[in-house]
C-alpha atoms as a PDB file:
ATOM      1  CA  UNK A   1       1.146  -9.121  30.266  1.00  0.00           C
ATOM      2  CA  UNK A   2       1.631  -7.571  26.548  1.00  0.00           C
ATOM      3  CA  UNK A   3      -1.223  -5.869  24.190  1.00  0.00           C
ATOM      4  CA  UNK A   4      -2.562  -7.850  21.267  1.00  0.00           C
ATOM      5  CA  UNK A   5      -1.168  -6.411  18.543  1.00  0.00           C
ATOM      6  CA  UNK A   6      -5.046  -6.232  17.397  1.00  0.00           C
ATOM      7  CA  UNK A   7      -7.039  -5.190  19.569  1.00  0.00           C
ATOM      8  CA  UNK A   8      -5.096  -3.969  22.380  1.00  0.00           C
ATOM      9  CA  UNK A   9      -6.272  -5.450  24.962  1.00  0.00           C
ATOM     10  CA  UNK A  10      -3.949  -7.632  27.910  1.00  0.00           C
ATOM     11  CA  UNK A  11      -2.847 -10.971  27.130  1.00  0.00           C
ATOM     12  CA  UNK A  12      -0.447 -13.482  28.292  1.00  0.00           C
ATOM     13  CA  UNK A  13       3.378 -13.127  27.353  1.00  0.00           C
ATOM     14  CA  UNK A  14       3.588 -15.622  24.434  1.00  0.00           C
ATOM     15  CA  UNK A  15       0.276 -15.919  23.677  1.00  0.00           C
ATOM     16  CA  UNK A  16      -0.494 -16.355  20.139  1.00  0.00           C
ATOM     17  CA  UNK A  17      -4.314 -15.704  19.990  1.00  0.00           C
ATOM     18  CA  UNK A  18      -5.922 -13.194  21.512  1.00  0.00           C
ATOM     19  CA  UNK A  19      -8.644 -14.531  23.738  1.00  0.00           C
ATOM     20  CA  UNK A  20     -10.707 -11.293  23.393  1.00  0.00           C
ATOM     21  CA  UNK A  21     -10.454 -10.678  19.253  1.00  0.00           C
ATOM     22  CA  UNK A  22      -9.335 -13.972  18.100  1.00  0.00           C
ATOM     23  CA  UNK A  23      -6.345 -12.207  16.322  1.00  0.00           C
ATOM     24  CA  UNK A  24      -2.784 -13.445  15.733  1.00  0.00           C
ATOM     25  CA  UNK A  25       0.091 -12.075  17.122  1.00  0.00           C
ATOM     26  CA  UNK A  26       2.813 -11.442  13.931  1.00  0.00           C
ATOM     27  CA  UNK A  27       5.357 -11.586  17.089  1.00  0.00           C
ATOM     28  CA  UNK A  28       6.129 -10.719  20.316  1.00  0.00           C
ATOM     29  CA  UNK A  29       6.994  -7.008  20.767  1.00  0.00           C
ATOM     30  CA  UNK A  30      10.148  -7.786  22.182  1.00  0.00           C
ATOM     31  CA  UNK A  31      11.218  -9.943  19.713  1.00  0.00           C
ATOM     32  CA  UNK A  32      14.059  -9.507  17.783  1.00  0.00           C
ATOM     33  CA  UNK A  33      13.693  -9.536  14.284  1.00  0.00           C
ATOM     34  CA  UNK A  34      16.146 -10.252  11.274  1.00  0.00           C
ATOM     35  CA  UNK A  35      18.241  -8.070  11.085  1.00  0.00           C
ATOM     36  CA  UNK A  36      18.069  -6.526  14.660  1.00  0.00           C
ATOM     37  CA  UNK A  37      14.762  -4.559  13.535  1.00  0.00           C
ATOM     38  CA  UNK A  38      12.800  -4.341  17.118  1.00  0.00           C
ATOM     39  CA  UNK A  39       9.184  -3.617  16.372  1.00  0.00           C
ATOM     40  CA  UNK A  40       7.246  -2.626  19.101  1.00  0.00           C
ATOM     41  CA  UNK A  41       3.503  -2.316  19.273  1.00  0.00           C
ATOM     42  CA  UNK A  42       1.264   0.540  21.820  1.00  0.00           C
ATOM     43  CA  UNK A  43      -2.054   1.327  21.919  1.00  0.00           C
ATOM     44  CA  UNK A  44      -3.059   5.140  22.977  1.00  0.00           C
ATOM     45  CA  UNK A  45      -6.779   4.368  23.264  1.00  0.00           C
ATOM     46  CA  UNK A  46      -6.360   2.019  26.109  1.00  0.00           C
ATOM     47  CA  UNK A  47      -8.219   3.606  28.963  1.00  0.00           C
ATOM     48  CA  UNK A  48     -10.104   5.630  26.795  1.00  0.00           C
ATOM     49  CA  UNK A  49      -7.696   8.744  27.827  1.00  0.00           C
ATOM     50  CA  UNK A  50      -8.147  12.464  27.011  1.00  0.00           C
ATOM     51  CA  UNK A  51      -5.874  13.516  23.822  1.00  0.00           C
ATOM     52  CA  UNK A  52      -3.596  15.020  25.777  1.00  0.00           C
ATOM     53  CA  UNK A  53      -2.757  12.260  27.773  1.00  0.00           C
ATOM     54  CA  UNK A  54      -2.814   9.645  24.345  1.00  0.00           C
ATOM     55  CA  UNK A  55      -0.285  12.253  23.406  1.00  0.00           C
ATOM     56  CA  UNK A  56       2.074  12.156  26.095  1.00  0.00           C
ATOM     57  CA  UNK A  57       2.311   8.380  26.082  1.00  0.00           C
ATOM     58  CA  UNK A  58       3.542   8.725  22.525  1.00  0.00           C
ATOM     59  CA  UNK A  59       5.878  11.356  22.967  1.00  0.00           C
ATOM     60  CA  UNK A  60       6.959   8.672  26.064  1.00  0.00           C
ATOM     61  CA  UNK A  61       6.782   5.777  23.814  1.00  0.00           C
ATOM     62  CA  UNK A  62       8.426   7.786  21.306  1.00  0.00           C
ATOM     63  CA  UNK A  63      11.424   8.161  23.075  1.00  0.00           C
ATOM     64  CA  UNK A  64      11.599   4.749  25.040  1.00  0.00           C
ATOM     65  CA  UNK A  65      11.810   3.442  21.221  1.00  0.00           C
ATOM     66  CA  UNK A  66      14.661   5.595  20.828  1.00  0.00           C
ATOM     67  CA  UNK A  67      16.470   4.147  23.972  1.00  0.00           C
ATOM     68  CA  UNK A  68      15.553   0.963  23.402  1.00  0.00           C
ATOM     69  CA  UNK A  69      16.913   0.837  19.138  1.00  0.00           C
ATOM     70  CA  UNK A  70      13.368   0.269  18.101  1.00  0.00           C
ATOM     71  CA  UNK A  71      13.071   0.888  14.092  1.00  0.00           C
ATOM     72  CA  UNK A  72       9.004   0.545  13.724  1.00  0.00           C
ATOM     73  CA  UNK A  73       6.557   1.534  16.482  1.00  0.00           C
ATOM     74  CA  UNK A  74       2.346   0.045  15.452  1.00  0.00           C
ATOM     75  CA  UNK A  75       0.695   3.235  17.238  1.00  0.00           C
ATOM     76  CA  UNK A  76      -2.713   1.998  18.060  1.00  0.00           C
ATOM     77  CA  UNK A  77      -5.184   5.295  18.481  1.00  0.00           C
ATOM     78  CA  UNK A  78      -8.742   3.770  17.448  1.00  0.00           C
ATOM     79  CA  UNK A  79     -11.043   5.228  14.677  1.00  0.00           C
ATOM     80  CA  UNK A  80     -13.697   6.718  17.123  1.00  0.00           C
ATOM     81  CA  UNK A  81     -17.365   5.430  16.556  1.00  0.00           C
ATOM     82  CA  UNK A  82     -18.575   8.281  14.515  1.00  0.00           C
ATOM     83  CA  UNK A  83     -17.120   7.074  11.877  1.00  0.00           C
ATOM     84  CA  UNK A  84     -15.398  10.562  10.875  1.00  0.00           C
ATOM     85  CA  UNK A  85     -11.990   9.359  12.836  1.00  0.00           C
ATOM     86  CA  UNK A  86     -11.322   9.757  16.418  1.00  0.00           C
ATOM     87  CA  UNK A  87      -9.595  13.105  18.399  1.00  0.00           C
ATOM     88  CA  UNK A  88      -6.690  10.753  19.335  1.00  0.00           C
ATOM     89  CA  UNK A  89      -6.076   9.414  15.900  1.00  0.00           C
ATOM     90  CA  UNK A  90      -6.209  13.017  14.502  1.00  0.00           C
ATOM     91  CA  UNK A  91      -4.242  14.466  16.739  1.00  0.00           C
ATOM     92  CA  UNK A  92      -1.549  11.731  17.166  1.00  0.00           C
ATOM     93  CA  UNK A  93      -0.942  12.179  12.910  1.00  0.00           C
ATOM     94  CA  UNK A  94      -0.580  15.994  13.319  1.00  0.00           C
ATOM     95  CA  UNK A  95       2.292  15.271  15.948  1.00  0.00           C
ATOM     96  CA  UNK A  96       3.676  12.671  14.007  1.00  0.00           C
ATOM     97  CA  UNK A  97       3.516  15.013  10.301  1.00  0.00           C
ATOM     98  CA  UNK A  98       5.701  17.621  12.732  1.00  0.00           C
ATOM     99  CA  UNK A  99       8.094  14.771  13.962  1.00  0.00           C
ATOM    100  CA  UNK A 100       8.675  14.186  10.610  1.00  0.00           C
ATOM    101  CA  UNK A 101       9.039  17.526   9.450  1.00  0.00           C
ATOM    102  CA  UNK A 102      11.729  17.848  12.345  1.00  0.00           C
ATOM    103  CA  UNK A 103      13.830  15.274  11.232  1.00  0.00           C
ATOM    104  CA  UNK A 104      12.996  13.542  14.842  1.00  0.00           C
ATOM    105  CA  UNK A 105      11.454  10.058  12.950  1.00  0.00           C
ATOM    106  CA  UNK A 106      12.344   8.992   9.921  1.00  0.00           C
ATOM    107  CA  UNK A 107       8.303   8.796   8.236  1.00  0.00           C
ATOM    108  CA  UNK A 108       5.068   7.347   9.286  1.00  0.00           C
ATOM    109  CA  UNK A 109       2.212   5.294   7.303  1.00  0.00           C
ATOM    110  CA  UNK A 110      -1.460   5.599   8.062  1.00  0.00           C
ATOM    111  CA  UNK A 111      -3.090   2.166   8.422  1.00  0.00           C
ATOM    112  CA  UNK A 112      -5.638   2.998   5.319  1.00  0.00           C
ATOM    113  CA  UNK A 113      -2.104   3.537   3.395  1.00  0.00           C
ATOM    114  CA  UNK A 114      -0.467   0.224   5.245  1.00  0.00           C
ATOM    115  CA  UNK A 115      -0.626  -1.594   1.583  1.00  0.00           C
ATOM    116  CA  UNK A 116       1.861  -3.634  -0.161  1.00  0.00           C
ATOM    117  CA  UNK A 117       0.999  -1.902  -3.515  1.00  0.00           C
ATOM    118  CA  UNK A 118       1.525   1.734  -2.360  1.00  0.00           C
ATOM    119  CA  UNK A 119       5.055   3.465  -2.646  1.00  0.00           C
ATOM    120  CA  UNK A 120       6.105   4.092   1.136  1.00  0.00           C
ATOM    121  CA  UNK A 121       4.883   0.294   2.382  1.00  0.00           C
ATOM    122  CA  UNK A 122       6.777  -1.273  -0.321  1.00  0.00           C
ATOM    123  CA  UNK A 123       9.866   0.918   0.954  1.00  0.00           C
ATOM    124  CA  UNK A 124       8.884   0.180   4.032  1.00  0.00           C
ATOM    125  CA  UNK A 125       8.608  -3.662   3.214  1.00  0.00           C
ATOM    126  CA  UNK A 126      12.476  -3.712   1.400  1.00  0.00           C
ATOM    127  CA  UNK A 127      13.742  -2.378   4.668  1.00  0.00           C
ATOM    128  CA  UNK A 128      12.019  -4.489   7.435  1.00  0.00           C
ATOM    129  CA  UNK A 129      10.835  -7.664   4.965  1.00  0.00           C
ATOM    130  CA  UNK A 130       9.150  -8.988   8.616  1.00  0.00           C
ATOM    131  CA  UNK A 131       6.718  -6.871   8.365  1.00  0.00           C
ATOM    132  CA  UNK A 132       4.926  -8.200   5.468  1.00  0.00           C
ATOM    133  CA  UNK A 133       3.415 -10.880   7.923  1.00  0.00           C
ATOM    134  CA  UNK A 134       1.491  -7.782   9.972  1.00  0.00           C
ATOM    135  CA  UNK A 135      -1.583  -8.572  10.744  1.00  0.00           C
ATOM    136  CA  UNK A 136      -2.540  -5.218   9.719  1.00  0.00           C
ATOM    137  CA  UNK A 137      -0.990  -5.081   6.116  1.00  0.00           C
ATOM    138  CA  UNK A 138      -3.494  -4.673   3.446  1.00  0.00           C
ATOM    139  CA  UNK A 139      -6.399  -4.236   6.075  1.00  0.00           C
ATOM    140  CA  UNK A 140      -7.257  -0.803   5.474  1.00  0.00           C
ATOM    141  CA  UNK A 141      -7.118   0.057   9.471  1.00  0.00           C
ATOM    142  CA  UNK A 142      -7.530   3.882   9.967  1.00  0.00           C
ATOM    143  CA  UNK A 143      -7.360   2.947  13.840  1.00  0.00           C
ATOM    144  CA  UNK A 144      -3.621   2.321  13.822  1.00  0.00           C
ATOM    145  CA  UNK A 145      -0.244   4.231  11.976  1.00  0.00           C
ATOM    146  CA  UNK A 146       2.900   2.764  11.565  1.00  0.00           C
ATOM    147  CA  UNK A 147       6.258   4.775  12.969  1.00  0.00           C
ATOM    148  CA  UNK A 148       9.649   4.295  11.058  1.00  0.00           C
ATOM    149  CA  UNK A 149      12.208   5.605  13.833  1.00  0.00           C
END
């Protein structure tokens, strides 16, 4: 079994539509895009975990990307349903702003900012051109941020 890259729920290796959300898959996790770019997709929320546990799967996750040569990692951490963004999301963006500022990934993008007309997607876009068939490109999806190992 492997997440849908939308929703994040459990489908079928291979599957290319998610029985649950109807989405499309851009590709399997695993796959190995052009180039040798691995993209890799998790989703934090799954379980509906305390923050502290969502953030010690992404510290995990974090550094299984590293072993495994991973260049983008989709971090799925939900909105939350008040509509003011969710603990998981907030925290998991705080982490990632202090990775950054350590030098331990290379940037990160905010799914509201995942849009080929701003600065760091199109940056992002020149250096892993498979991305620009994301199902989450141009979406506006505050439940999600992009990692750039």
């Amino acid at each position: 079994m492997i997440l849908c890259q939308v929703c994040g729920n459990d489908i079928a290796h291979g599957q290319l539509i998610c029985p649950f959300c109807g989405g499309k898959q851009d590709f399997p996790p695993e796959a190995v895009a052009a180039g040798g770019v691995l993209h890799k997709v998790v989703n934090l929320e799954l379980g509906k975990p305390l923050v502290e546990s969502a953030l010690r799967k992404l510290q995990m996750e974090l550094e299984s990307c590293r072993q495994q040569n991973l260049r983008v990692l989709t971090v799925i951490h939900g909105y939350g349903s008040s509509g003011k963004g969710g603990a998981i999301g907030a925290e998991c963006r705080k982490v990632l702003a202090y990775l950054k500022g350590n030098g331990d990934i290379n940037t990160f993008i905010p799914g509201e900012d995942f849009r080929s007309k701003s600065g760091p997607t199109r940056d992002l876009l020149r250096r892993f051109p498979q991305l620009a068939t994301n199902v989450h490109l141009n979406k506006g999806n505050r439940g999600i941020t992009l990692v750039v190992l």
